[in-house]
Protein backbone atom coordinates (compact mmCIF):
# COMPACT_ATOMS: atom_id res chain seq x y z
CA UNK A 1 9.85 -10.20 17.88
CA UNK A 2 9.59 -6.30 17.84
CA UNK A 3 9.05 -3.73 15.27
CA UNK A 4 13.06 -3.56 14.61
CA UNK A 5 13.40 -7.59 14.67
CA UNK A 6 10.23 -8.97 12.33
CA UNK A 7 9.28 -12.04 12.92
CA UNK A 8 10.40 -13.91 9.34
CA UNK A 9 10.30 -17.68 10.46
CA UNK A 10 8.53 -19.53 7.67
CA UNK A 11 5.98 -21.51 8.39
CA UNK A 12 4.42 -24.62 6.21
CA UNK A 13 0.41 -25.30 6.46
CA UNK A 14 -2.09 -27.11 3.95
CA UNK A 15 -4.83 -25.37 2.13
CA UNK A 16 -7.13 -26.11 0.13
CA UNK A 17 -7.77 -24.28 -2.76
CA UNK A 18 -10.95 -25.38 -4.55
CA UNK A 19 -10.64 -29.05 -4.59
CA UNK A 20 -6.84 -28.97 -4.78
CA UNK A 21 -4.95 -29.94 -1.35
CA UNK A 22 -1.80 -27.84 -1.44
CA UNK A 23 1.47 -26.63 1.10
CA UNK A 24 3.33 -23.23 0.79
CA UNK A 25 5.53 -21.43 3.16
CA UNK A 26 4.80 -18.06 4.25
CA UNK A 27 6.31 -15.83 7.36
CA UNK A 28 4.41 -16.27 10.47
CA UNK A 29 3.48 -12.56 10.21
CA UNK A 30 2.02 -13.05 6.68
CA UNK A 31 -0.28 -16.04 7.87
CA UNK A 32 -1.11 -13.91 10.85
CA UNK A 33 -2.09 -11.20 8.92
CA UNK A 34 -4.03 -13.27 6.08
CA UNK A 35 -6.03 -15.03 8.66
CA UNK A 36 -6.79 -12.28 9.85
CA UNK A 37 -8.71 -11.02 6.50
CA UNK A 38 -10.35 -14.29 6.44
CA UNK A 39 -11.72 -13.98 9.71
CA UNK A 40 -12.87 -9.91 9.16
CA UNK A 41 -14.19 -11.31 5.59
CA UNK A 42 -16.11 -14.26 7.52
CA UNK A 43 -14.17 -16.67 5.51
CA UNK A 44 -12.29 -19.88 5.80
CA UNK A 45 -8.63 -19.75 5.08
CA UNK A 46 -9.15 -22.22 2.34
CA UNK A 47 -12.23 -19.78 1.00
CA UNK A 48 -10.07 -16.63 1.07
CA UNK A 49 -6.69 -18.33 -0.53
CA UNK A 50 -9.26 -19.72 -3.33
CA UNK A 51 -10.17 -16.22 -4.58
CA UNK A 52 -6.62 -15.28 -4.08
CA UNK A 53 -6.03 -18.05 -6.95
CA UNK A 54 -8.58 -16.87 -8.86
CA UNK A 55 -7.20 -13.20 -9.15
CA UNK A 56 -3.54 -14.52 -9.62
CA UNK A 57 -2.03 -14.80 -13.30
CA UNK A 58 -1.94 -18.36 -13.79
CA UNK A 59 2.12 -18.27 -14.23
CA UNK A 60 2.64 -16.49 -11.07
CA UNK A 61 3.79 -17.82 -7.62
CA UNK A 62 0.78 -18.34 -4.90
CA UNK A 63 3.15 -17.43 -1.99
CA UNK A 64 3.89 -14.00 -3.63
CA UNK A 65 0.05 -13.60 -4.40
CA UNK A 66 -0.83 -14.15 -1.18
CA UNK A 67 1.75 -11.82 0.02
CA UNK A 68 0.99 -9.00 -2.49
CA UNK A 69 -2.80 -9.67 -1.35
CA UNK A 70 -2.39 -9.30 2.19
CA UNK A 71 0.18 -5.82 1.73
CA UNK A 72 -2.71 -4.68 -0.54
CA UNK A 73 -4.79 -5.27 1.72
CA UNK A 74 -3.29 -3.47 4.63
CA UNK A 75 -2.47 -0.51 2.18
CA UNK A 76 -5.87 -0.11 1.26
CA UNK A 77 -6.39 0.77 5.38
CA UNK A 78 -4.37 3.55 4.77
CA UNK A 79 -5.50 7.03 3.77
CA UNK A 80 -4.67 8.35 0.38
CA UNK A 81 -2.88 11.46 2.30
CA UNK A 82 -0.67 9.61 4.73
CA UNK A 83 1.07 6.94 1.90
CA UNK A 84 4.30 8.46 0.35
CA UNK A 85 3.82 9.46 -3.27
CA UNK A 86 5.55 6.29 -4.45
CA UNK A 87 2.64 3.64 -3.08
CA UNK A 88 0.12 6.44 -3.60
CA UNK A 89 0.92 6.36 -7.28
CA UNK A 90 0.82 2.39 -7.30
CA UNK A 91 -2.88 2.90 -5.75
CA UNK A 92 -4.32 5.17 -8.66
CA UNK A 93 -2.71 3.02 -11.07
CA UNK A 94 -4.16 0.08 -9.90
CA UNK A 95 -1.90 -3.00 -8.69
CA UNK A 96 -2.74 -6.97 -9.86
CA UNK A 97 -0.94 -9.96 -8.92
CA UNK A 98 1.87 -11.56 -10.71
């Protein structure tokens, strides 16, 4: 895997979310990356995809939440100065998942 050639294999795990045992597939960088902000957020994967459910619109996919959580998440690390107008413009106007 480099920088030109992602990493897009995707991978199936088991979470729980609240009481609810449940599967989705997600790229390996995408689980990387949300385990990640569970770890830096001192919380279990389970805890961390729980409030991503409880965020979501009720109609919308949880493997796109998750997804648009984790980019949001990332693109809150950068500086308002070094995003390109277009995702600087999402970040005033606020983003939610859908």
């Amino acid at each position: 895997m480099t920088s030109d050639n992602p990493d897009t294999r995707l991978i199936t795990r088991h979470v729980r979310i609240g009481r609810r045992r449940t599967t989705f597939r997600l790229a390996s960088w995408t689980w990387n990356a949300l385990c990640a902000i569970a770890s830096e957020q001192n919380l279990t994967l389970n805890e961390l995809c729980t409030e991503i459910v409880a965020v979501t619109a009720p109609t919308a996919s949880f493997s796109a939440a998750v997804r648009c959580y984790v980019l949001g998440h990332i693109s809150d690390q950068i500086p308002d100065e070094e995003l390109p107008d277009e995702l600087l413009s999402l970040r005033r106007h606020g983003r939610m998942l859908q």
